[in-house]
Protein backbone atom coordinates (compact mmCIF):
# COMPACT_ATOMS: atom_id res chain seq x y z
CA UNK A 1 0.00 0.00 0.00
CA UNK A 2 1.72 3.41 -1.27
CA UNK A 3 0.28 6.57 0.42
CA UNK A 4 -0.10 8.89 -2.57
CA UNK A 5 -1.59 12.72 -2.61
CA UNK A 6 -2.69 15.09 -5.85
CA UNK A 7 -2.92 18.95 -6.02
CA UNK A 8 -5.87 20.34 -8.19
CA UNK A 9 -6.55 24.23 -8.29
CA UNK A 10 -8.94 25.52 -5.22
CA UNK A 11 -12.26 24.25 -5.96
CA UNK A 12 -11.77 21.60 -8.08
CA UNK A 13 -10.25 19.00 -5.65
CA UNK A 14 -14.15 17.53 -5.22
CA UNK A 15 -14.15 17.54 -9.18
CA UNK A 16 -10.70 15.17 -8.80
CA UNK A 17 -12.12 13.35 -6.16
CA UNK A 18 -14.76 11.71 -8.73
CA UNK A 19 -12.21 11.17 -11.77
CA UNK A 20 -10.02 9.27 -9.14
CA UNK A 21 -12.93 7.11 -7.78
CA UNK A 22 -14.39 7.08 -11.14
CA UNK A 23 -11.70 5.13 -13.11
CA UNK A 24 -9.49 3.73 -9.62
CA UNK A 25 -12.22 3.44 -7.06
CA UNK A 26 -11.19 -0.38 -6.29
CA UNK A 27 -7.55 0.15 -5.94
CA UNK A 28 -8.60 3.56 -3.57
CA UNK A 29 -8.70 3.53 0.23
CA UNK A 30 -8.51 6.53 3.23
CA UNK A 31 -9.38 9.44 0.77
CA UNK A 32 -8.46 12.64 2.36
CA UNK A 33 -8.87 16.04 1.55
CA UNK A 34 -7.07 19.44 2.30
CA UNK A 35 -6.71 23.10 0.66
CA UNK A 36 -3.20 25.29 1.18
CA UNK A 37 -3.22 28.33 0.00
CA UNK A 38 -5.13 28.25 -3.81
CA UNK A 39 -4.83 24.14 -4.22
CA UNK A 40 -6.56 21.35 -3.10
CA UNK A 41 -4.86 18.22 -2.10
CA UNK A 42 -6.53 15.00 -2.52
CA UNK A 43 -4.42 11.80 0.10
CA UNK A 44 -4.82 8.83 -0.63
CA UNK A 45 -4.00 4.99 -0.21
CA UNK A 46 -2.94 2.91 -3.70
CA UNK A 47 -3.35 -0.07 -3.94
CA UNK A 48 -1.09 -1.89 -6.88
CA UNK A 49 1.46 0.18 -9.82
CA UNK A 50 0.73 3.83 -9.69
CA UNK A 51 2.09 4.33 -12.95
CA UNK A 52 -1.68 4.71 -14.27
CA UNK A 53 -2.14 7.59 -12.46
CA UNK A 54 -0.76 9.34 -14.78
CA UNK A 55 -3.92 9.43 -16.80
CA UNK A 56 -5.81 11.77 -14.32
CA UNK A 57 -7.08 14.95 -15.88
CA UNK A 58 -7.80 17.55 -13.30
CA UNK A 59 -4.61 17.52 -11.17
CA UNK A 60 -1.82 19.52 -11.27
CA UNK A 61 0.65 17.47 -9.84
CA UNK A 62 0.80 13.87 -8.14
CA UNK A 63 3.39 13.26 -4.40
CA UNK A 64 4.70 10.74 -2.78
CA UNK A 65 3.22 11.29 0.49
CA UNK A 66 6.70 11.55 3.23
CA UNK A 67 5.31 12.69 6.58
CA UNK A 68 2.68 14.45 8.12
CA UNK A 69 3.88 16.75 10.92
CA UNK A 70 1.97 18.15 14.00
CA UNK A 71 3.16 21.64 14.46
CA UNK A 72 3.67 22.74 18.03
CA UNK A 73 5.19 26.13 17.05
CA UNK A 74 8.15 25.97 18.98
CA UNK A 75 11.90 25.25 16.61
CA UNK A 76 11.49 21.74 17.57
CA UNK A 77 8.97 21.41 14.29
CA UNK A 78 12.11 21.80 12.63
CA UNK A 79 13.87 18.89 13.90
CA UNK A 80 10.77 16.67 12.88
CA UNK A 81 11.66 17.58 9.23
CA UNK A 82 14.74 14.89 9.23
CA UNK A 83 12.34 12.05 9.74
CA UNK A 84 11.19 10.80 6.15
CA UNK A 85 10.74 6.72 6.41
CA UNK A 86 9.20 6.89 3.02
CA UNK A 87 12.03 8.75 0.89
CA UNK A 88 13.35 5.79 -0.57
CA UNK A 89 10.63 4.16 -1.78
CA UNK A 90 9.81 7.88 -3.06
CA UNK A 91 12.64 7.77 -4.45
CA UNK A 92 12.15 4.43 -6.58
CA UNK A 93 8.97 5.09 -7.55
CA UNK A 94 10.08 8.94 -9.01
CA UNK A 95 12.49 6.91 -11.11
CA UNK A 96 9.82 4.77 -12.75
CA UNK A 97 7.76 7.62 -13.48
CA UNK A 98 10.60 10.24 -14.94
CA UNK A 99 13.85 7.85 -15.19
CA UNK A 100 17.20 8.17 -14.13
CA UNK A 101 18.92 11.62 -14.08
CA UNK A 102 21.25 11.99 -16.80
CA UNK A 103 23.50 13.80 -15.21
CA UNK A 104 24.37 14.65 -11.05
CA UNK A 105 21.02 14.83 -9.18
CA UNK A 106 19.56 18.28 -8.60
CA UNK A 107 16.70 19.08 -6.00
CA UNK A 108 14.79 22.21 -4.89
CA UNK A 109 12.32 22.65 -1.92
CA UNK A 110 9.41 24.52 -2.36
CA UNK A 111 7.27 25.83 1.03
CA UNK A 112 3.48 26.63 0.73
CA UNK A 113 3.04 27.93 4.45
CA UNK A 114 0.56 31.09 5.82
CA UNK A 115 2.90 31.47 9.23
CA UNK A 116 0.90 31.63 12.24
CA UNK A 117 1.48 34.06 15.27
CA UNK A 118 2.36 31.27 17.62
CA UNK A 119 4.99 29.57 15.26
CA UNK A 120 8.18 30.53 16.57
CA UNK A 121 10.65 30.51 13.15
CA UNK A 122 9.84 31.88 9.60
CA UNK A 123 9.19 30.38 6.12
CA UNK A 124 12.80 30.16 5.43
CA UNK A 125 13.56 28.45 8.27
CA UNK A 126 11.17 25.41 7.44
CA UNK A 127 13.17 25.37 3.93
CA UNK A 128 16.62 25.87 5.20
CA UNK A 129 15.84 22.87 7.58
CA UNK A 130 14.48 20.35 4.97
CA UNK A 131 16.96 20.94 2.70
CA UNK A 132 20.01 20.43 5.34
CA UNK A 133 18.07 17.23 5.89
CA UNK A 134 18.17 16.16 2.34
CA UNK A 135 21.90 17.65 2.14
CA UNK A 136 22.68 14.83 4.87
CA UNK A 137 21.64 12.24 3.73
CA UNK A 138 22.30 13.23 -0.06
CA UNK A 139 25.31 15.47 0.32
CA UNK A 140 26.59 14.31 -3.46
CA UNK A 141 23.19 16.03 -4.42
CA UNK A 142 23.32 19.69 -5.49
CA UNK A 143 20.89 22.38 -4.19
CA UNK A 144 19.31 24.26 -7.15
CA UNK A 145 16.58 27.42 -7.48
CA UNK A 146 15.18 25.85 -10.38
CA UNK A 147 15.16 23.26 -13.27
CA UNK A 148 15.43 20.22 -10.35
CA UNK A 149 15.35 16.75 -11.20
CA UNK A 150 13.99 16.23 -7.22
CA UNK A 151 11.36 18.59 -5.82
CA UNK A 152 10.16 18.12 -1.97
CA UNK A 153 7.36 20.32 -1.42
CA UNK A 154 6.59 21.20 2.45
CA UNK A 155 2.62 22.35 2.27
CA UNK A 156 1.06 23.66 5.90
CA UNK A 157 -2.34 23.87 6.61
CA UNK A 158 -3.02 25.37 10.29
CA UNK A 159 -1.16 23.15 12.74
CA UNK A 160 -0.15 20.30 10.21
CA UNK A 161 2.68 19.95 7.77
CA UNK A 162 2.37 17.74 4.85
CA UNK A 163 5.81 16.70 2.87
CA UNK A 164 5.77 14.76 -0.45
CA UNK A 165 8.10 14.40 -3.52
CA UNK A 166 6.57 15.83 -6.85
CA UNK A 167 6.71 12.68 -8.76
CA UNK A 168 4.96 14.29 -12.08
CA UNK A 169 6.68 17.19 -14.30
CA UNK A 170 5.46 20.01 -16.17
CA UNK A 171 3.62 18.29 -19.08
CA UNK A 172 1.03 16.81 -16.39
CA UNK A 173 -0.48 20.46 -15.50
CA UNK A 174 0.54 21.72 -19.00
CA UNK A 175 -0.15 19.40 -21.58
CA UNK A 176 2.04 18.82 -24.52
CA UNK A 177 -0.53 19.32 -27.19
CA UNK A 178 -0.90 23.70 -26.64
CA UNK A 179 1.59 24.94 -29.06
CA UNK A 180 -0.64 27.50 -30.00
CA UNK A 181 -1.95 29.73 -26.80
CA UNK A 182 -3.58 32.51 -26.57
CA UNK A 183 -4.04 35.32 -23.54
CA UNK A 184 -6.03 34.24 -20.64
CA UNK A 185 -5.98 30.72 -22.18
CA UNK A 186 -7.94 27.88 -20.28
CA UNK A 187 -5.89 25.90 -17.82
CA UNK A 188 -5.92 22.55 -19.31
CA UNK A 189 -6.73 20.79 -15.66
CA UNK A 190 -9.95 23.32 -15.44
CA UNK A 191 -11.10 22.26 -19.34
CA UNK A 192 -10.55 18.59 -18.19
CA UNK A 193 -12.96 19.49 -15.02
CA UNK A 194 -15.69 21.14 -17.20
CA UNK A 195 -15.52 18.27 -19.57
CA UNK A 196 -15.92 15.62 -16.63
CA UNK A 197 -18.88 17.44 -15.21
CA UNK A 198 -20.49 16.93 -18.50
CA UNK A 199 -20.63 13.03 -17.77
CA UNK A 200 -19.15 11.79 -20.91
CA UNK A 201 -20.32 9.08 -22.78
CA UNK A 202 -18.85 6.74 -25.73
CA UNK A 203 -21.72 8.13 -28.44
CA UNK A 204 -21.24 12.07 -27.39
CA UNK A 205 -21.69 14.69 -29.47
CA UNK A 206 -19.95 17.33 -28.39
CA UNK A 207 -19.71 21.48 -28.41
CA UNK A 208 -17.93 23.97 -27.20
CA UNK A 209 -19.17 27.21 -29.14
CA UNK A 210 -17.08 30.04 -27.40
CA UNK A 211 -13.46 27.68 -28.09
CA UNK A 212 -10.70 29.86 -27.85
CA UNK A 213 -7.72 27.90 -28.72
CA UNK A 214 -9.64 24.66 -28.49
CA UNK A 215 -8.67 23.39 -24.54
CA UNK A 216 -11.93 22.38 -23.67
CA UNK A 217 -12.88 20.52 -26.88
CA UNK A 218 -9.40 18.39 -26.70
CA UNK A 219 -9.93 17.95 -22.68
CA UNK A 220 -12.84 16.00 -23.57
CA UNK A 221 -11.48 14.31 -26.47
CA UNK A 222 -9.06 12.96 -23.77
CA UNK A 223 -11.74 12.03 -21.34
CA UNK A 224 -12.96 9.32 -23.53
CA UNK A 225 -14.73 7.95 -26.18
CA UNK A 226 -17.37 9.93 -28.22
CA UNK A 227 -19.37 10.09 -31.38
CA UNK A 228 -18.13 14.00 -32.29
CA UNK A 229 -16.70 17.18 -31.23
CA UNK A 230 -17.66 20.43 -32.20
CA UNK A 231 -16.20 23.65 -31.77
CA UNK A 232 -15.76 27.20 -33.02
CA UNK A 233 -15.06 31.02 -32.07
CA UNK A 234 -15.93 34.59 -33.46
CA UNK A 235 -12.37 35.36 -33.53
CA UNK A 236 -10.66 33.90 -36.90
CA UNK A 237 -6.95 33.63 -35.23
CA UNK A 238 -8.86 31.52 -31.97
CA UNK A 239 -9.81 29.15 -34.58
CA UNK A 240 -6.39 28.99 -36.08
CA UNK A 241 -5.03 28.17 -32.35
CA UNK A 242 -7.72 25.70 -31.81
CA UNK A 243 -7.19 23.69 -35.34
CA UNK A 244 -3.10 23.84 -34.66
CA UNK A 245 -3.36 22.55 -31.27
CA UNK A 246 -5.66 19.61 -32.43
CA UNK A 247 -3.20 18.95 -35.15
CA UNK A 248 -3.91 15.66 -36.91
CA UNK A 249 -5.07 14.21 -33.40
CA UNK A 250 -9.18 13.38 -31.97
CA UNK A 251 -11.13 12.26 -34.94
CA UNK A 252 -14.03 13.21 -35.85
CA UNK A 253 -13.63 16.66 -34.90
CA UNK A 254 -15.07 20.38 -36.63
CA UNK A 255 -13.81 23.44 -36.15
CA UNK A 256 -15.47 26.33 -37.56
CA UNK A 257 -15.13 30.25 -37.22
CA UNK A 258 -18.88 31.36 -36.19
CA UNK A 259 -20.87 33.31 -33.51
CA UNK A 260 -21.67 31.69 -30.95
CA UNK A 261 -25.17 34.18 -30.87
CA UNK A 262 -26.36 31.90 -34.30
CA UNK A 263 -24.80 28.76 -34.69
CA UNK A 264 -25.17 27.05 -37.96
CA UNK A 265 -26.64 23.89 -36.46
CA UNK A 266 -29.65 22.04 -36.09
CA UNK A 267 -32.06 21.92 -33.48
CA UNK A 268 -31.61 19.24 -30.52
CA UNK A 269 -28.68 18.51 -32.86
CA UNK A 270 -25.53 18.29 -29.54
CA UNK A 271 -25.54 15.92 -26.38
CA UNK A 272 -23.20 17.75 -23.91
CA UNK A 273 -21.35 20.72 -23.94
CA UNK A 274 -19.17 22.75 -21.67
CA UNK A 275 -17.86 26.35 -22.66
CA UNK A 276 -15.64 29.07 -20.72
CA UNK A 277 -17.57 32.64 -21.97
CA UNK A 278 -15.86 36.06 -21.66
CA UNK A 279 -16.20 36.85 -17.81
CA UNK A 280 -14.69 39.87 -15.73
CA UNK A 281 -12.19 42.01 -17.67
CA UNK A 282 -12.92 40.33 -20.81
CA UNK A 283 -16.24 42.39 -21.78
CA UNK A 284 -16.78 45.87 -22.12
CA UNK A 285 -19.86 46.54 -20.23
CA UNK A 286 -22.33 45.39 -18.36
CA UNK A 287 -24.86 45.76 -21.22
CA UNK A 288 -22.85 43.91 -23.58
CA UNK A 289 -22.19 40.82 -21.52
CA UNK A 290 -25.75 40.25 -20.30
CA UNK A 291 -26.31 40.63 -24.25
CA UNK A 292 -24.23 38.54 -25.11
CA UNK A 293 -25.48 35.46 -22.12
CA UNK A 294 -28.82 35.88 -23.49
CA UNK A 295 -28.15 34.95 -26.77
CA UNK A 296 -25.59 32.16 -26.55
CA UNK A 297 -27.41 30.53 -23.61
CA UNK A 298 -30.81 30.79 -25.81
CA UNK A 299 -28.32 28.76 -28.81
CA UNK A 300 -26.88 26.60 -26.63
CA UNK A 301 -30.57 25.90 -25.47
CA UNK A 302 -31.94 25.27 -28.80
CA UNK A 303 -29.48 22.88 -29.88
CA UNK A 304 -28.62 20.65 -27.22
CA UNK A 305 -31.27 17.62 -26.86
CA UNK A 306 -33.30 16.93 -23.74
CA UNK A 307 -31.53 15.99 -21.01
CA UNK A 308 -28.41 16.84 -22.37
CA UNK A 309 -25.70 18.36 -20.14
CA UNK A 310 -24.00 21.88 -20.22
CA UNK A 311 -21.08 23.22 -18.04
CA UNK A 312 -20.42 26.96 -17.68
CA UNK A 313 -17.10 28.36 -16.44
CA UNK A 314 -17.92 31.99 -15.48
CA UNK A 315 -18.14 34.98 -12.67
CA UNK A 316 -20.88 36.41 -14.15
CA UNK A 317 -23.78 34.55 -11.59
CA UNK A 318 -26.40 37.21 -12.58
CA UNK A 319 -25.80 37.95 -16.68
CA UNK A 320 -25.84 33.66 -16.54
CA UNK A 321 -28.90 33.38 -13.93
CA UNK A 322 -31.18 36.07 -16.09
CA UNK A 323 -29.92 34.20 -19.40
CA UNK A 324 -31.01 30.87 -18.32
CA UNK A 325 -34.70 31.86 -17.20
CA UNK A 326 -36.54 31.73 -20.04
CA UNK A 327 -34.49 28.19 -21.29
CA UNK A 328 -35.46 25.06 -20.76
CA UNK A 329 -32.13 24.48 -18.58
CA UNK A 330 -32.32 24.21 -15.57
CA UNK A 331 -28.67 24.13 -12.96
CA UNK A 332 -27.98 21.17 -11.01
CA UNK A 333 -25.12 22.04 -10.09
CA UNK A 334 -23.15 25.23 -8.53
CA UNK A 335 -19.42 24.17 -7.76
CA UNK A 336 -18.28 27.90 -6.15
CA UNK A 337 -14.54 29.85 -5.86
CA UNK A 338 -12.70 27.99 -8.70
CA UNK A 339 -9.08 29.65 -8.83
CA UNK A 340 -8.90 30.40 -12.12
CA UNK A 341 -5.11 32.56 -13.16
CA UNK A 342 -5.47 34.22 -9.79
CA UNK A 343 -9.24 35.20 -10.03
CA UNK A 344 -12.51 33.43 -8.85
CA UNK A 345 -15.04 32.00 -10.91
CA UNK A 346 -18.19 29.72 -10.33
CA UNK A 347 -18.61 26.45 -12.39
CA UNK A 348 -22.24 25.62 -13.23
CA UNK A 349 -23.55 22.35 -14.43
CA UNK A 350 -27.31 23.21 -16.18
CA UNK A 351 -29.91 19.96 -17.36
CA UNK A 352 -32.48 20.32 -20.64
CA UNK A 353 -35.49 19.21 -18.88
């Protein structure tokens, strides 16, 4: 039994919660949940190779769990920093997932901490202590700021310290597919969220109709099987980023350039879909955004088929709430305080009834 933990953006930990008992829920046991600072961290007990993990969607990173520390607040929590039973099975299991260093092993610590009035040392002193601990037990190792083949990441939440080993790089939160981004672009874990709300199914037809640079249509191309994806934007160069990004990759797919306001399709003609709309800074006024709900919620309502499923990403709560009264949708679900690029926005999950 490995002790394993995941950090999703604030807000969508519940979302990565499901995916993991979704397509691992018999090799799960012990699920635990925490938030530091704008993640959440999903612990866990594995059960079997971990390897598969890999797969998940809506994390941003996946630890070896190493300790959990009680803090006391007096420079004795330091001391308790030393004691990691687990780091060589850590270790091992960071090899299988990345491979051997090619060269001399390099290692940074990272420290997501909100200090306390009664702890009795700074920030830097939890970091200066962990790494001296590594350094003696490692002292071949070297010490970098960045670009580490090792990262231990010390994570406190009130009166508790979690430690871990990143075992996952940068492709897991970044994706290797975006070659073509755009400002404000869609976190790929967040478009993998909005797809998963939408329940997908092996004969989907799918739409995003605001695209961008097409994260949300290829997020749930990755989520699983489906019968066809749709997208498109008003803005000629999104489309251009969305049809580079999908390359030669997730067939049957359509990209078009359209308005979202009048899409070219037919009545009850889409199953699910899940969209990101202009929000906050992105609109001009107030006028124009509640113009612009009205009519794409009033499209999205005409074509997608009873009971299908749409997912929103947006801080707009009252432009979305007026749009959807005179629908046929109805929300089933409000998932609040996403962390989206440093902002908050609300997902919600709407029904055709």
């Amino acid at each position: 039994m490995t002790t394993l933990y995941t950090t999703s953006f604030k807000g969508i930990g519940q979302i990565t919660t499901r995916e993991l008992r979704f397509y691992f829920g018999n090799r799960l046991s012990n699920i635990r949940t925490s938030r530091v600072r704008d993640y959440d961290l999903v612990q866990f007990n594995w059960r079997g190779d971990p390897l598969p993990l890999r797969q998940l969607g809506t994390v941003e990173d996946i630890f070896y769990w190493l300790a959990d520390i009680p803090l006391s607040g007096d420079r004795d929590d330091l001391n308790a920093l030393d004691e990691m039973p687990e780091l060589n099975s850590a270790l091992n299991l960071h090899k299988r997932f990345n491979g051997l260093p090619k060269r001399r092993t390099k290692y940074r610590v990272i420290v997501q901490a909100a200090m306390q009035p009664w702890q009795s040392y700074r920030r830097s002193q939890m970091q200066n202590a962990l790494e001296r601990a590594i350094r003696r037990r490692f002292p071949k190792w070297r010490l970098v700021p960045d670009n580490a083949n090792l990262e231990f990441w010390l994570q406190q939440t009130g009166a508790h310290i979690r430690l871990g080993l990143r075992l996952t790089d940068h492709t897991t939160r970044h994706r290797t597919y975006k070659s073509a981004n755009r400002p404000g672009s869609l976190r790929p874990t967040i478009a993998r969220a909005l797809a998963l709300l939408t329940h997908p199914e092996d004969q989907d037809i799918f739409l995003d109709p605001m695209c961008g640079a097409g994260t949300i249509a290829i997020e749930r191309a990755l989520a699983g099987r489906y019968a066809l994806i749709r997208g498109g934007d008003i803005d000629e160069q999104a489309v251009a980023d969305a049809r580079e990004n999908f390359g030669d990759r997730h067939k049957p797919r359509e990209i078009f350039h359209w308005d979202a306001r009048r899409l070219p399709l037919p009545d009850w003609s889409v199953d699910k879909i899940a969209t990101n709309p202009p929000w906050g800074r992105q609109m001009g006024s107030p006028s124009e955004l509640h113009a612009l709900y009205r009519s794409a919620l009033a499209e999205i309502d005409r074509v997608l088929r009873p009971n299908g499923l749409v997912a929103i990403l947006t801080s707009e709560w009252n432009a979305l709430k007026t749009a959807l009264a005179p629908t046929d949708l109805t929300t089933i679900e409000h998932l609040k305080n996403i962390a989206v690029l440093g902002r908050r926005a609300d997902i919600f999950v709407a029904q055709k009834f």
